[in-house]
Protein backbone atom coordinates (compact mmCIF):
# COMPACT_ATOMS: atom_id res chain seq x y z
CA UNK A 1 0.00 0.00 0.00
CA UNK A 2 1.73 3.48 -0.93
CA UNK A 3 0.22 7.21 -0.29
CA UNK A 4 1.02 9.26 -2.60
CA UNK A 5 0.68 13.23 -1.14
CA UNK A 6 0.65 16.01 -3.58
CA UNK A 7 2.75 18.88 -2.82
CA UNK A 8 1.03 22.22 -4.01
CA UNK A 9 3.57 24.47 -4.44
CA UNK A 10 1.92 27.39 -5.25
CA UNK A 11 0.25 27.57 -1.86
CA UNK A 12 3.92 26.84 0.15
CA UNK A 13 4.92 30.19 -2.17
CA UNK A 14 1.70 31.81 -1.53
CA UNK A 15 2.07 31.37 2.35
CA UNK A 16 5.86 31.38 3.08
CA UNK A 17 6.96 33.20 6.09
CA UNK A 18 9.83 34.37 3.83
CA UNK A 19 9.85 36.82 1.12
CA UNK A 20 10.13 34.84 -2.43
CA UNK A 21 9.81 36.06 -5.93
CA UNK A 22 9.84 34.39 -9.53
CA UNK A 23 11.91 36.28 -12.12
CA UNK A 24 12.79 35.61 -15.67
CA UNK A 25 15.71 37.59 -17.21
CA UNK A 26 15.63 39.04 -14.33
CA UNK A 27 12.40 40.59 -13.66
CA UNK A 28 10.16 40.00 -11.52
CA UNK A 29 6.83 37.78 -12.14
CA UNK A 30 5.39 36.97 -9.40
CA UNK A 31 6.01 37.52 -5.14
CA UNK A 32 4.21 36.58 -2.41
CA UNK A 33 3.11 38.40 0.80
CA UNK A 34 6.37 38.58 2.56
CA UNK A 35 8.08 40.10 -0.18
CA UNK A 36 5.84 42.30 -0.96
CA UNK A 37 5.42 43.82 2.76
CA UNK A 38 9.34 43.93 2.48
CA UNK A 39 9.09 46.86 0.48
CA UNK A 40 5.76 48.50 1.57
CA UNK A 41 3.10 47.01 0.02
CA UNK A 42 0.45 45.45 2.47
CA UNK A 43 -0.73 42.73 -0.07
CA UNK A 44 0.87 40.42 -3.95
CA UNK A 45 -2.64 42.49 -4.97
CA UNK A 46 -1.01 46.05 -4.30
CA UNK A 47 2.30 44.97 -5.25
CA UNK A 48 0.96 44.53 -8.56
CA UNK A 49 -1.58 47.46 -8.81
CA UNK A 50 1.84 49.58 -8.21
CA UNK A 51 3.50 47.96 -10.43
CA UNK A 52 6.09 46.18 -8.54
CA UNK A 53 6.08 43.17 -10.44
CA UNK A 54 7.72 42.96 -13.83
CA UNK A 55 10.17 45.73 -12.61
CA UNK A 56 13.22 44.82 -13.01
CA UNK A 57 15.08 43.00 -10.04
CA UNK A 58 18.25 44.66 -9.52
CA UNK A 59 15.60 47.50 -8.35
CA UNK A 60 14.98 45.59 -5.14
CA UNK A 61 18.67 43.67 -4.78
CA UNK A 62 21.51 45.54 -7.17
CA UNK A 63 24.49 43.46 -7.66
CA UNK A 64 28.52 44.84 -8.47
């Protein structure tokens, strides 16, 4: 007898305690929560009604 348990991942993203984005080419497509109160934004929802995703990343973390 095996279980099988299906792992939704989009809920672990949704929820983490962590701030987490997905980026391609480096910007951004998607954040949850936690990143998005990072920078100000109470809510994914607000982040994107200000725009916040699909700007570009090195807005948020700049590199050399």
């Amino acid at each position: 007898m095996t279980v099988s348990y299906a792992i939704d991942y989009e809920t672990i993203f949704k929820h983490a305690p962590v701030g987490m984005c997905i980026s391609v080419d480096r910007v951004i497509q998607s954040c949850n929560d936690a990143l998005a109160s990072m920078f100000g934004w109470a809510s994914v929802i607000a982040a994107v009604a200000l725009s916040f995703v699909a700007l570009a990343i090195t807005l948020v973390y700049p590199y050399a």
